[in-house]
C-alpha atoms as a PDB file:
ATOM      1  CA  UNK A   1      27.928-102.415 -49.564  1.00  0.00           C
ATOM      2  CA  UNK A   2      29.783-100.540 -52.982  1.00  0.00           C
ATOM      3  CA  UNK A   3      29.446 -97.601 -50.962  1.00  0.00           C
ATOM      4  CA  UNK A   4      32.570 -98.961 -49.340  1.00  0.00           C
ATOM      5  CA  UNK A   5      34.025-100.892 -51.877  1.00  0.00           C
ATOM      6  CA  UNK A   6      37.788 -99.956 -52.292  1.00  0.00           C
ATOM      7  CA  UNK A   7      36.929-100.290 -56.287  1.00  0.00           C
ATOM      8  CA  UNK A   8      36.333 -96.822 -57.178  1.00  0.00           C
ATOM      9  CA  UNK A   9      34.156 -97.713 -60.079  1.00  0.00           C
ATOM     10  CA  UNK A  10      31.828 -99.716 -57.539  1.00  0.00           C
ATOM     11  CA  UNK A  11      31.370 -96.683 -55.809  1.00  0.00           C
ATOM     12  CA  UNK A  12      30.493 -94.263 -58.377  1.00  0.00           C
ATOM     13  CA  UNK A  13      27.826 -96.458 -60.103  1.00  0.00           C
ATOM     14  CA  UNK A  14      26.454 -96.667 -56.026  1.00  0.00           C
ATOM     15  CA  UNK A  15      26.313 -93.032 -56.290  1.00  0.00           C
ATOM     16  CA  UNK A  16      24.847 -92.668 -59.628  1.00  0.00           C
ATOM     17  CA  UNK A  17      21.714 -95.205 -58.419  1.00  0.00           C
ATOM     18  CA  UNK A  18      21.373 -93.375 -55.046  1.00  0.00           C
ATOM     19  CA  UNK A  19      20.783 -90.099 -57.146  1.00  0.00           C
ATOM     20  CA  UNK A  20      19.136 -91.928 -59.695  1.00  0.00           C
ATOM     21  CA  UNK A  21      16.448 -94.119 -57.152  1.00  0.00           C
ATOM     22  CA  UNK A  22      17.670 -93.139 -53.436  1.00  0.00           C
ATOM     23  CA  UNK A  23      14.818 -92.868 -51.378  1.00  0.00           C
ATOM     24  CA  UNK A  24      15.569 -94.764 -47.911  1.00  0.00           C
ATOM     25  CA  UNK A  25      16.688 -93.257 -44.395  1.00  0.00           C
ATOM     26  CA  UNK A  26      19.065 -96.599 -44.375  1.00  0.00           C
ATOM     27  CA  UNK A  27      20.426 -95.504 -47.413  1.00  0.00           C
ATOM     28  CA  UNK A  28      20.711 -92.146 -46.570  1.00  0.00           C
ATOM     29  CA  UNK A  29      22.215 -92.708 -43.160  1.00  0.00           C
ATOM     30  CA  UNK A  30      24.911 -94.927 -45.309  1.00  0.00           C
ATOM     31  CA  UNK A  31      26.015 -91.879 -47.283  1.00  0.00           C
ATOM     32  CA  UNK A  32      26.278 -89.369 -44.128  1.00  0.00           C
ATOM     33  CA  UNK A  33      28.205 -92.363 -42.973  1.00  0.00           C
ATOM     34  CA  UNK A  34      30.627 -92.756 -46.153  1.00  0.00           C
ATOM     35  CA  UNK A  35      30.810 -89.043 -45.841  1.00  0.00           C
ATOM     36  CA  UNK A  36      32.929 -89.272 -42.785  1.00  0.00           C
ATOM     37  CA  UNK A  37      35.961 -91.343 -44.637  1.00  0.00           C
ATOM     38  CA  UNK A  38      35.718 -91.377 -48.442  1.00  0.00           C
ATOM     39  CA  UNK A  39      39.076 -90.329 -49.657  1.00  0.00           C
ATOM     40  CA  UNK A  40      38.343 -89.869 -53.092  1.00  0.00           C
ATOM     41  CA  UNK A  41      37.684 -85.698 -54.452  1.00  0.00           C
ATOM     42  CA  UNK A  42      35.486 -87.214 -57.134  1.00  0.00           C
ATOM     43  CA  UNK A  43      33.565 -89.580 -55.260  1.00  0.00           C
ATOM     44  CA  UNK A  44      33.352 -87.223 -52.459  1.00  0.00           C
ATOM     45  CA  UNK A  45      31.896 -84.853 -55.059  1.00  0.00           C
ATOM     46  CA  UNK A  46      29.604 -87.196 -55.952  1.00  0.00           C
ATOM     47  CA  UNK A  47      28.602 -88.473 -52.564  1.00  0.00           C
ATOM     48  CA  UNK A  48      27.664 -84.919 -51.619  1.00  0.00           C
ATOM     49  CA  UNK A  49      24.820 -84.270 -54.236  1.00  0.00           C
ATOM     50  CA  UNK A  50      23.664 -88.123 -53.610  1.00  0.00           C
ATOM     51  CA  UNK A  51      23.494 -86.909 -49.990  1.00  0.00           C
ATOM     52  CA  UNK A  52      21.437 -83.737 -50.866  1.00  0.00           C
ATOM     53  CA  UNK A  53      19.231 -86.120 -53.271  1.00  0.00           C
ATOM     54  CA  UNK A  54      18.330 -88.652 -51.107  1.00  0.00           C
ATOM     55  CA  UNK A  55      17.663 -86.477 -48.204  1.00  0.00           C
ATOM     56  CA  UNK A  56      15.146 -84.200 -50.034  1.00  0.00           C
ATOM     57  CA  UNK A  57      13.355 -87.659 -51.080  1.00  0.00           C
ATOM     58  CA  UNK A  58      13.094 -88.649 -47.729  1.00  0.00           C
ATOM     59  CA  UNK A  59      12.041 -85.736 -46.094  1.00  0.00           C
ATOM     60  CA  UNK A  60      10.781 -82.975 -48.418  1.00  0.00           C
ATOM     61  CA  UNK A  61      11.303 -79.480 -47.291  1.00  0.00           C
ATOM     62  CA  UNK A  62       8.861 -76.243 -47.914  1.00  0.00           C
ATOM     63  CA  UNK A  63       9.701 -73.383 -49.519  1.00  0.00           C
ATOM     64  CA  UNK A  64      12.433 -73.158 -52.682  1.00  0.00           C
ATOM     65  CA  UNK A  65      15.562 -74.364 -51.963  1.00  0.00           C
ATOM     66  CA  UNK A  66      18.719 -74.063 -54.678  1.00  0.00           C
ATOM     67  CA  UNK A  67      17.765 -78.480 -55.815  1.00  0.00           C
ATOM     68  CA  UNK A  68      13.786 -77.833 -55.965  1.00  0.00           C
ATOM     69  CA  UNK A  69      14.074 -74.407 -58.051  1.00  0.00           C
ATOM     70  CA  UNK A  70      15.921 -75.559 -60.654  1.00  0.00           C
ATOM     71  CA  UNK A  71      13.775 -75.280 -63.486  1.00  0.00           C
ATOM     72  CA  UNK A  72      12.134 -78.352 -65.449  1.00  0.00           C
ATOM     73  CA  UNK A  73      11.807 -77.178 -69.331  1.00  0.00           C
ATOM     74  CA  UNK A  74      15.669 -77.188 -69.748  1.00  0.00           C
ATOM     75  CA  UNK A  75      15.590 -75.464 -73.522  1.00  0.00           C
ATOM     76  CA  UNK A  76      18.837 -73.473 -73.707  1.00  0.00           C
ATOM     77  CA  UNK A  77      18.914 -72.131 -70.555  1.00  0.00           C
ATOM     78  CA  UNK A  78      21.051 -75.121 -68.740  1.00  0.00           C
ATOM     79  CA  UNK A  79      24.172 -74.323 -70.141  1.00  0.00           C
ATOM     80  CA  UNK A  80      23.886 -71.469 -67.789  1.00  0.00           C
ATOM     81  CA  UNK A  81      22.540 -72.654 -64.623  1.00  0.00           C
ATOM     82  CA  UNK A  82      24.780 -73.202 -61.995  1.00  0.00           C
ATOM     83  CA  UNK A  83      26.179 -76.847 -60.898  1.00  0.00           C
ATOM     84  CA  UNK A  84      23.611 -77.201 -58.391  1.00  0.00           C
ATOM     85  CA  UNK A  85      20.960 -76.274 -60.735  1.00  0.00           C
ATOM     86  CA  UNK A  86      22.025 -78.773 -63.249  1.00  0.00           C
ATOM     87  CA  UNK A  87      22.110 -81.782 -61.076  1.00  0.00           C
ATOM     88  CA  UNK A  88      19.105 -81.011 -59.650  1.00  0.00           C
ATOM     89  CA  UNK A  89      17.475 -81.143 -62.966  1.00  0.00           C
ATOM     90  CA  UNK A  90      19.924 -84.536 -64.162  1.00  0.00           C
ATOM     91  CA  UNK A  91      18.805 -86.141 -61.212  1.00  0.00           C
ATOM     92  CA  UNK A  92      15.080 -86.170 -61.685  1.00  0.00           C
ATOM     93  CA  UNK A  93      14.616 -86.456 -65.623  1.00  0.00           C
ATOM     94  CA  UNK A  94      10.976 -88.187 -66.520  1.00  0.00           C
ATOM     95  CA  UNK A  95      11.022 -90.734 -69.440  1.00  0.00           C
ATOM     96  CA  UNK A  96       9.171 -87.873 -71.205  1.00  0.00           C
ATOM     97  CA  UNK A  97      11.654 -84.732 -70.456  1.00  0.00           C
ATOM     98  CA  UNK A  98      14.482 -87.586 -71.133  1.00  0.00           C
ATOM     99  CA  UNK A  99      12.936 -87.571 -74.708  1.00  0.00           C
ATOM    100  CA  UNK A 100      11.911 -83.901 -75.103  1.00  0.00           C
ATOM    101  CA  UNK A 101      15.912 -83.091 -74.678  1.00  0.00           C
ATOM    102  CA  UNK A 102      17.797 -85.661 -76.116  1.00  0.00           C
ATOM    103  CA  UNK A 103      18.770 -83.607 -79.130  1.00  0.00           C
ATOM    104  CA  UNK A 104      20.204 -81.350 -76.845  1.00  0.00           C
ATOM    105  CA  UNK A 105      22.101 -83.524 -74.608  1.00  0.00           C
ATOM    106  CA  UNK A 106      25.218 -83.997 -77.185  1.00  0.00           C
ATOM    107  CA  UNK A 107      25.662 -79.916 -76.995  1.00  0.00           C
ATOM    108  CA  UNK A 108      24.882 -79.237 -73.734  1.00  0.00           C
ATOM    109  CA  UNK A 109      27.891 -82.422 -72.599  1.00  0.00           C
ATOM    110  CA  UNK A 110      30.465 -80.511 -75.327  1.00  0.00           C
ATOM    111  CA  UNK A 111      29.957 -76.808 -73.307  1.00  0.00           C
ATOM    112  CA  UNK A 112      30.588 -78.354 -69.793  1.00  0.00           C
ATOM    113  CA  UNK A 113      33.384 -77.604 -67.847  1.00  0.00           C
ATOM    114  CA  UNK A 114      32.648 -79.660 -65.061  1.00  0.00           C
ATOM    115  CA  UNK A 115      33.605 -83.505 -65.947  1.00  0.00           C
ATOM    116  CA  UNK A 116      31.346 -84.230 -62.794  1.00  0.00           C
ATOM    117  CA  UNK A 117      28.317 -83.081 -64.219  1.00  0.00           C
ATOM    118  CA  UNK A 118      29.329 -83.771 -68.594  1.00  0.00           C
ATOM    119  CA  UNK A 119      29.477 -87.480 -66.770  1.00  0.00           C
ATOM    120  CA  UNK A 120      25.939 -86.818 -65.079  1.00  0.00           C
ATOM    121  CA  UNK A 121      24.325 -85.651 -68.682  1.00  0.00           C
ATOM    122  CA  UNK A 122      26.180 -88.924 -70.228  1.00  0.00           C
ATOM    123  CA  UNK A 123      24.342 -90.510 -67.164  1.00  0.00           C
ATOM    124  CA  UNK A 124      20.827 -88.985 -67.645  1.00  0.00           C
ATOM    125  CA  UNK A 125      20.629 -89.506 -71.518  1.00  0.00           C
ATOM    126  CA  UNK A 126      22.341 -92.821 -72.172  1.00  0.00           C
ATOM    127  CA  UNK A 127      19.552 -94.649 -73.769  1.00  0.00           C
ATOM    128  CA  UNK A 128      18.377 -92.103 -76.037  1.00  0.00           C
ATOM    129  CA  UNK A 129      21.479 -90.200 -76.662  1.00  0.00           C
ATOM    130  CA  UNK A 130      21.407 -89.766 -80.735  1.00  0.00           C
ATOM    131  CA  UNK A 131      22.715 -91.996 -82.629  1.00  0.00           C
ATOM    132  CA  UNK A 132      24.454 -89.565 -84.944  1.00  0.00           C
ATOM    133  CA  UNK A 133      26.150 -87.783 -81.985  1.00  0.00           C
ATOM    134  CA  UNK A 134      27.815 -90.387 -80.085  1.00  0.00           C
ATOM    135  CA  UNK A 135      31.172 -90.271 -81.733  1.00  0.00           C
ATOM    136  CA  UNK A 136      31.195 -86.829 -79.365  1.00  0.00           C
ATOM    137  CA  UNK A 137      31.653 -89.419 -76.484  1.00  0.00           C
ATOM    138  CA  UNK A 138      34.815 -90.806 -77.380  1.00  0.00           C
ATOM    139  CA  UNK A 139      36.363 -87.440 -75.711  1.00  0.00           C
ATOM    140  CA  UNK A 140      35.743 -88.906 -72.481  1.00  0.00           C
ATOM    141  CA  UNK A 141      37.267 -92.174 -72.852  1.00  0.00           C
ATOM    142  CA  UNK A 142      40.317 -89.352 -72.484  1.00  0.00           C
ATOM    143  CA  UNK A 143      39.444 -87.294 -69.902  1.00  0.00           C
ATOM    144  CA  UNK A 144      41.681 -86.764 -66.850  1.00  0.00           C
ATOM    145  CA  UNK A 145      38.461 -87.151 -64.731  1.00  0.00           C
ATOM    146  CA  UNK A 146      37.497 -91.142 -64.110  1.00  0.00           C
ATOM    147  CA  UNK A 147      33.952 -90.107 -63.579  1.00  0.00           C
ATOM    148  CA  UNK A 148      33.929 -88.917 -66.901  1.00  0.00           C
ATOM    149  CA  UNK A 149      35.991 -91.902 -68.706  1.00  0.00           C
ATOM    150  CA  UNK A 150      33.971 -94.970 -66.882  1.00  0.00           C
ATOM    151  CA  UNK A 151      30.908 -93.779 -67.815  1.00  0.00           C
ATOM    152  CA  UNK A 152      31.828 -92.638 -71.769  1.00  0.00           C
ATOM    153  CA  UNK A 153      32.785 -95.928 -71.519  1.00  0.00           C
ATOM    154  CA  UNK A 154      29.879 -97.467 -70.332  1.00  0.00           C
ATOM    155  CA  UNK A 155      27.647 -95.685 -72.996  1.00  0.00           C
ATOM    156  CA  UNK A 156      29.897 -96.694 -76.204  1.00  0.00           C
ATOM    157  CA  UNK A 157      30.308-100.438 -75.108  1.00  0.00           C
ATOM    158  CA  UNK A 158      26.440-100.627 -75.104  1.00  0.00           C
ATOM    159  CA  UNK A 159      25.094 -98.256 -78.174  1.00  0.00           C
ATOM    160  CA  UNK A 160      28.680 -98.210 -80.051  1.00  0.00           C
ATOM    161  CA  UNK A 161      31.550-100.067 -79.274  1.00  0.00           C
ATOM    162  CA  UNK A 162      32.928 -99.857 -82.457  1.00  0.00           C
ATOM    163  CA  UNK A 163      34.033 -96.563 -81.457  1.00  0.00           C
ATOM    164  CA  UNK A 164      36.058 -98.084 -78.895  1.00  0.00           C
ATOM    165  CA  UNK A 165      38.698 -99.326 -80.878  1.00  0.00           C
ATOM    166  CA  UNK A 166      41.309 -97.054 -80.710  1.00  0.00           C
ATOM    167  CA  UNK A 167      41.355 -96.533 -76.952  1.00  0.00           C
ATOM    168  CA  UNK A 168      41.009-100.314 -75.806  1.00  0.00           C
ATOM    169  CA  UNK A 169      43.991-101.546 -75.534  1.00  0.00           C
ATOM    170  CA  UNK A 170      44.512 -99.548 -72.654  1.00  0.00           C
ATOM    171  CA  UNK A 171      41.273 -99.385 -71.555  1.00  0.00           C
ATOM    172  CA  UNK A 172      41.626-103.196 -70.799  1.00  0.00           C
ATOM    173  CA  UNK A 173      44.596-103.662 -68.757  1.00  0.00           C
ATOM    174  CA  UNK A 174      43.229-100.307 -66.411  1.00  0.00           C
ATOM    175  CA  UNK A 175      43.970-101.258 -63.022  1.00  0.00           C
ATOM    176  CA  UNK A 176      40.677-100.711 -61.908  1.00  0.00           C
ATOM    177  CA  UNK A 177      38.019-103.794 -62.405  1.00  0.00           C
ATOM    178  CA  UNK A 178      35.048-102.030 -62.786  1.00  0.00           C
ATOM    179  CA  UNK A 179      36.284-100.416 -65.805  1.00  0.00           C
ATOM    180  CA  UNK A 180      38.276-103.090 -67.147  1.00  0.00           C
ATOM    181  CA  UNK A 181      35.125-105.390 -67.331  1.00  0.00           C
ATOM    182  CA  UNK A 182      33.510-102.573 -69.246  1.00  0.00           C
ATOM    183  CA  UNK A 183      36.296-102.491 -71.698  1.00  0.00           C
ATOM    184  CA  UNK A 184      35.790-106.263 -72.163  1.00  0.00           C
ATOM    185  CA  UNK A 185      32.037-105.852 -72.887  1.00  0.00           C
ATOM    186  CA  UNK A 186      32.990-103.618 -75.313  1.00  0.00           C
ATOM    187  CA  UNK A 187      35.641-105.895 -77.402  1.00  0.00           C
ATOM    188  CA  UNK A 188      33.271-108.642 -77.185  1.00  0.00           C
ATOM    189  CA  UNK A 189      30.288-106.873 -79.148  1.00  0.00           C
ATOM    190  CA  UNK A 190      33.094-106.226 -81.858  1.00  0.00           C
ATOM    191  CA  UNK A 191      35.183-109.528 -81.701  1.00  0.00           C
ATOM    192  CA  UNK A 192      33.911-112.131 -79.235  1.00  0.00           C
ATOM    193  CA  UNK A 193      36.719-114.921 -79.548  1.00  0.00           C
ATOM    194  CA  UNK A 194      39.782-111.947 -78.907  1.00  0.00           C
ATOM    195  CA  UNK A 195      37.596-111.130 -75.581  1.00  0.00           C
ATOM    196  CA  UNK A 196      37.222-114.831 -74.855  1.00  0.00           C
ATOM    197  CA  UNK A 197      40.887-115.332 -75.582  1.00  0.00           C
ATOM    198  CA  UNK A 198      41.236-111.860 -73.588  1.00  0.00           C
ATOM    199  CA  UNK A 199      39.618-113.006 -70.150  1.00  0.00           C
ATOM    200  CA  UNK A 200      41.389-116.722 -70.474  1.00  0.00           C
ATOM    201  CA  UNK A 201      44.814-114.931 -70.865  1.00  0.00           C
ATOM    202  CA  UNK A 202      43.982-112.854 -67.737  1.00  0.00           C
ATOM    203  CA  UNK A 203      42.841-116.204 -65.831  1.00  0.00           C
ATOM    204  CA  UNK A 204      45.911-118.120 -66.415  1.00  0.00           C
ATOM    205  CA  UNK A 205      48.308-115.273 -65.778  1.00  0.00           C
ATOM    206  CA  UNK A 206      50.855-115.425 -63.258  1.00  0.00           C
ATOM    207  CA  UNK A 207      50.301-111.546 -62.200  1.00  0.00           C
ATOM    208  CA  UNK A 208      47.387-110.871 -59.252  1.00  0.00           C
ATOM    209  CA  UNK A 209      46.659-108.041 -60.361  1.00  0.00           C
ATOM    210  CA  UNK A 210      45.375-109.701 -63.749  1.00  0.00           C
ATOM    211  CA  UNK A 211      43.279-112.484 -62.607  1.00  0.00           C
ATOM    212  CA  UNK A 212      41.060-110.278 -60.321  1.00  0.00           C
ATOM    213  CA  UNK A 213      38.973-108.936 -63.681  1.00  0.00           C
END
């Protein structure tokens, strides 16, 4: 059903768990589906790899194709695979190779130039991205790309919202709700009565578009 959600943040985080656990001919018959009308270049983006993802789970192919090639010991050869290559390898990291590269996540996000995939390694590594390294994250909060800023914000509200400080206040009127109630997470873990006297101000306002956080 968030595959057609008119929130766009809905239908990201669809398309992050369909790459993530995606293993279902209903669920891949819903992407070919969405395929047809999502309007969105960044979702579309998105809802092309999930495709690829979820089809290769359902129905594994022989022989090497670009997704089953790309190599598993990342090291610091992934700056230089291709985008392919990269979410191949994002989209099926074990709790062990999650752990083996961690220290290199931070470096390998900082040389991306595609805020698609910089938001997949974000993705990937959120639990064990280093501690010491997440002030690199705040960068995203400002990129142009919303893939990039919902889920920078996502990862600060839960391992460091205290880095969110400077960029809330207009993180938390954004007009989209998936992102707003993210910002909101975050100002509660660093002042819990302003976000309680946040989310009554929004449910008493007069404006619509206010109330529907």
């Amino acid at each position: 059903a968030d595959l057609a959600a008119p929130i766009k943040s809905f239908r990201l985080f669809a398309l992050e768990q369909a790459i993530r656990e995606g293993n279902t001919t209903d669920l891949l018959q819903a992407l070919e589906a969405r395929k047809e009308i999502e309007d969105d270049e960044e979702c579309r983006l998105l809802l092309h790899h999930a495709f690829g993802v979820v089809q290769s789970r359902c129905a594994p192919r022989s022989g090497d194709t670009p997704d089953q090639a790309a190599p598993t010991d990342a090291g610091e050869a992934f700056p230089s695979w291709n985008d392919r290559e990269k979410m191949a390898f994002l989209s099926r990291l074990s709790p062990p190779t999650l752990r083996a590269h961690a220290a290199q996540a931070p470096a390998w996000f900082e040389r991306e130039a595609n805020p698609l995939i910089a938001a997949l390694i974000i993705r990937a590594f959120l639990a064990v991205w280093p501690t010491d390294h997440l002030s690199r994250l705040q960068a995203g909060l400002r990129s142009p790309s919303f893939s990039l800023r919902l889920v920078s914000l996502e990862a600060l509200a839960r391992r460091a919202p205290e880095l969110l400080a400077q960029d809330l206040p207009h993180l938390l009127v954004h007009e989209d709700i998936g992102l707003r109630s993210l910002a909101i997470r975050g100002l509660a873990a660093i002042d819990a009565p302003e976000a309680v006297r946040f989310v009554e101000h929004m449910l008493f306002s007069t404006q619509p578009s206010e109330k529907h956080g």
